[in-house]
C-alpha atoms as a PDB file:
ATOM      1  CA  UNK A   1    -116.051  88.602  -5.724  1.00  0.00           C
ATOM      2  CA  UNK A   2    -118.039  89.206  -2.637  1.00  0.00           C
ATOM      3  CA  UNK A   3    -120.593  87.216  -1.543  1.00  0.00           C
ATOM      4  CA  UNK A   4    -122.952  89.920  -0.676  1.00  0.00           C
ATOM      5  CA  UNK A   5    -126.101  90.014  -2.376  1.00  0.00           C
ATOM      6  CA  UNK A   6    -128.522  92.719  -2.969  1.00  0.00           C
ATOM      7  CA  UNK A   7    -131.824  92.438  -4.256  1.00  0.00           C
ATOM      8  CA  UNK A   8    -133.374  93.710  -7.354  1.00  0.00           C
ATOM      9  CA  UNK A   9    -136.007  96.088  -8.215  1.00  0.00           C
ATOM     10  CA  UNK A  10    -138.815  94.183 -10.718  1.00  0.00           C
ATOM     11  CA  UNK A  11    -137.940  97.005 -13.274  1.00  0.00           C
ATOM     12  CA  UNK A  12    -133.893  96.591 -13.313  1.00  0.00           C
ATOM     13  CA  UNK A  13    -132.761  94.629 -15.869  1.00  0.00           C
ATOM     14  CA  UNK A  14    -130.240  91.592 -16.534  1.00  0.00           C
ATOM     15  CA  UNK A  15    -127.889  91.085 -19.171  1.00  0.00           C
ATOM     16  CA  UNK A  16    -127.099  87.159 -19.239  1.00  0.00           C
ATOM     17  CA  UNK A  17    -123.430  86.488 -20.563  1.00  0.00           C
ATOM     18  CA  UNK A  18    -124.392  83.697 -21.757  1.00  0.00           C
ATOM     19  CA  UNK A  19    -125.572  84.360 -25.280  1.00  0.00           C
ATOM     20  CA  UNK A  20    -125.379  80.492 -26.689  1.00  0.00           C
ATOM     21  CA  UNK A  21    -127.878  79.577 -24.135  1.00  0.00           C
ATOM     22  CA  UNK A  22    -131.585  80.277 -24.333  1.00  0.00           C
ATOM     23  CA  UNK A  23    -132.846  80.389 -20.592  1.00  0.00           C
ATOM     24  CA  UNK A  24    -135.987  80.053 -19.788  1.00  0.00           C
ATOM     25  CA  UNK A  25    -136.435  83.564 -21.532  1.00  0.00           C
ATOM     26  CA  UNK A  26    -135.597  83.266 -25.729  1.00  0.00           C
ATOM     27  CA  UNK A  27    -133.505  86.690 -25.077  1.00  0.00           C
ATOM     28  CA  UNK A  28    -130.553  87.915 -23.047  1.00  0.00           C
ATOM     29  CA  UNK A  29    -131.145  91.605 -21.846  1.00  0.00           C
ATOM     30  CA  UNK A  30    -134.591  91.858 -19.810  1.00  0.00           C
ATOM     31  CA  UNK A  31    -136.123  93.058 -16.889  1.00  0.00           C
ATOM     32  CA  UNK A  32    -136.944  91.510 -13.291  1.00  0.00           C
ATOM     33  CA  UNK A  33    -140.510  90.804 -13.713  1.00  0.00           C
ATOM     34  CA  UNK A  34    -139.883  89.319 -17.118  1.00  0.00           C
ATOM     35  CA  UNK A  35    -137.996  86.709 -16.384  1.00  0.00           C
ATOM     36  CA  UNK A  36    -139.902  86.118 -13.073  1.00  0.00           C
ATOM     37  CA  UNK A  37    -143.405  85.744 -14.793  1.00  0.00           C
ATOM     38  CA  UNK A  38    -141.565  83.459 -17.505  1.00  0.00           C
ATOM     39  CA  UNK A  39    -139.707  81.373 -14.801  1.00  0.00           C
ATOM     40  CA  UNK A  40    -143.410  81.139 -13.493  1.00  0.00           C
ATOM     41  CA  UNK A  41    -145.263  80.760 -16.904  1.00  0.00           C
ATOM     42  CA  UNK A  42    -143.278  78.002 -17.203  1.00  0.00           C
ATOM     43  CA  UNK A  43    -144.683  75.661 -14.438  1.00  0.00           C
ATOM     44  CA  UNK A  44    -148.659  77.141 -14.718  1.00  0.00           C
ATOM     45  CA  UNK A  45    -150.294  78.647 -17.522  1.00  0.00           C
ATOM     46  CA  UNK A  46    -152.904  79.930 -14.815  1.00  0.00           C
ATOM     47  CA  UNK A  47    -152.250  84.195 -14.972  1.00  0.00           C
ATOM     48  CA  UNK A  48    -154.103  84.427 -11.259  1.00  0.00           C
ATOM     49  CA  UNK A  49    -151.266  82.104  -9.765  1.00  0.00           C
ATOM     50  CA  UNK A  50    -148.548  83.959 -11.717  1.00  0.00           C
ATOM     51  CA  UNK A  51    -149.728  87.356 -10.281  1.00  0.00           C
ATOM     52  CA  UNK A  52    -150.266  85.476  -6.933  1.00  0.00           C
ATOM     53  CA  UNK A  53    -146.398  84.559  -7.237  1.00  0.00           C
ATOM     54  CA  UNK A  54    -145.341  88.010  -8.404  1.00  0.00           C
ATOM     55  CA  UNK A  55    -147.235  90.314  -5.422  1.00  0.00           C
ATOM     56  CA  UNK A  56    -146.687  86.985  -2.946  1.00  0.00           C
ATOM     57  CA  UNK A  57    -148.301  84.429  -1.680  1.00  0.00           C
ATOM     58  CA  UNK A  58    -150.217  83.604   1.814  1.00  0.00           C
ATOM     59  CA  UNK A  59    -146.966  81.126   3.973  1.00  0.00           C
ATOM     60  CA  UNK A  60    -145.767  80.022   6.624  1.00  0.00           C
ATOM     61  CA  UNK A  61    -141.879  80.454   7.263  1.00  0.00           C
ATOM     62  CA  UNK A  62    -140.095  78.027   9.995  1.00  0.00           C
ATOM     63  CA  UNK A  63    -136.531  79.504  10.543  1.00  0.00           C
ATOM     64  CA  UNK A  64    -134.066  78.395  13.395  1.00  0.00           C
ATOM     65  CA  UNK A  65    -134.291  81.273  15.538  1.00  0.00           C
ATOM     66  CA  UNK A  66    -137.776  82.684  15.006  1.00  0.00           C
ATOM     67  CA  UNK A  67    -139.982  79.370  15.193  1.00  0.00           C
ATOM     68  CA  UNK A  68    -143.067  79.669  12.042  1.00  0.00           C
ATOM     69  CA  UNK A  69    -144.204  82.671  10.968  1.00  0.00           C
ATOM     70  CA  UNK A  70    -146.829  83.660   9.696  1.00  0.00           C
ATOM     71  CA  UNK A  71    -146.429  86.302   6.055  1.00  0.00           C
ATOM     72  CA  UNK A  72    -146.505  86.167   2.281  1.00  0.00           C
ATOM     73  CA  UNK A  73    -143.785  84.808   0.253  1.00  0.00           C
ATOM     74  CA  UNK A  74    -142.875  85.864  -3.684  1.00  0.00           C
ATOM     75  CA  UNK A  75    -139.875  85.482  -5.903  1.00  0.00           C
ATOM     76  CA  UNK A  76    -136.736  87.831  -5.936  1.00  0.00           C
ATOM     77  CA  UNK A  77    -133.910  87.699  -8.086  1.00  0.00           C
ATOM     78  CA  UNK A  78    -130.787  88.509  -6.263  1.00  0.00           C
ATOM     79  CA  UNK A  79    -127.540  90.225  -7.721  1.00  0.00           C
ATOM     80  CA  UNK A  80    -123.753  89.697  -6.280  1.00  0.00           C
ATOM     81  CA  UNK A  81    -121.231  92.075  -7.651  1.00  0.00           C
ATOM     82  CA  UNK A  82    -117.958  91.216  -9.222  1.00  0.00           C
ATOM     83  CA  UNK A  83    -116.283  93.986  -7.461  1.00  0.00           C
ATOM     84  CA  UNK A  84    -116.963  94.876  -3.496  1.00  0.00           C
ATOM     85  CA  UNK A  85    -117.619  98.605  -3.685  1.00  0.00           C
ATOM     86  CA  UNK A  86    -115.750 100.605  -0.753  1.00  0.00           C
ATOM     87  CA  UNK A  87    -117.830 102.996   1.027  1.00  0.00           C
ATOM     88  CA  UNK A  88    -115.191 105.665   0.338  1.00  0.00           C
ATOM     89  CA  UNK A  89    -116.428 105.476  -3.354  1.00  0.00           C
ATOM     90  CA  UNK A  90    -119.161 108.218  -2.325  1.00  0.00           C
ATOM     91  CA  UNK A  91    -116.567 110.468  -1.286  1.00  0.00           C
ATOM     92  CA  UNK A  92    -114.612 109.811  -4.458  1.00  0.00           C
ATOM     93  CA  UNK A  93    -117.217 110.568  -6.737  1.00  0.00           C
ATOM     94  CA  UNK A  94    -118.092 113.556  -4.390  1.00  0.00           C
ATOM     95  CA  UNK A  95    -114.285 114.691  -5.164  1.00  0.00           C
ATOM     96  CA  UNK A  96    -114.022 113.723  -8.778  1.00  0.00           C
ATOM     97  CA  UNK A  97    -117.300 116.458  -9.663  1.00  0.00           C
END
């Protein structure tokens, strides 16, 4: 596995493995933004901070080589492939049509 993650679009959607475990959403295949504004439904009922959380929120960052910044912050789900794709796999499917 690498340890390389990308993040996702609000409209791609996740398939959990799981399927004995109900997690925070009551089904298993869904998109992004679902499971974001359910993660989020679950701490406030209030639908201006949930959209507040989803297009970001008004922050300050302190990281150890920039000092604090000044931006908006939201959620992001990240993704990590199994398999570490090669960048010869262009080529390959270049080839293989």
């Amino acid at each position: 596995m690498s340890n390389q993650f990308e993040s996702l679009n609000k409209k791609d959607a996740i398939d959990l493995n799981d399927t004995n475990d109900d997690f925070i959403i009551d089904y298993h295949t869904f998109k992004v933004e679902d499971f974001i504004y359910r993660l989020v439904n679950c701490y406030c009922s209030n639908e201006e901070v949930i959209s507040k959380w989803l297009k970001g929120l008004d922050s300050e960052v302190l990281t150890s080589n920039k000092g604090w910044r000044k931006g908006k912050i939201r959620l992001n789900i990240e993704f990590c492939p199994d398999e570490t794709e090669s960048p010869l796999d262009d080529i390959r499917k270049t080839i293989d049509e």
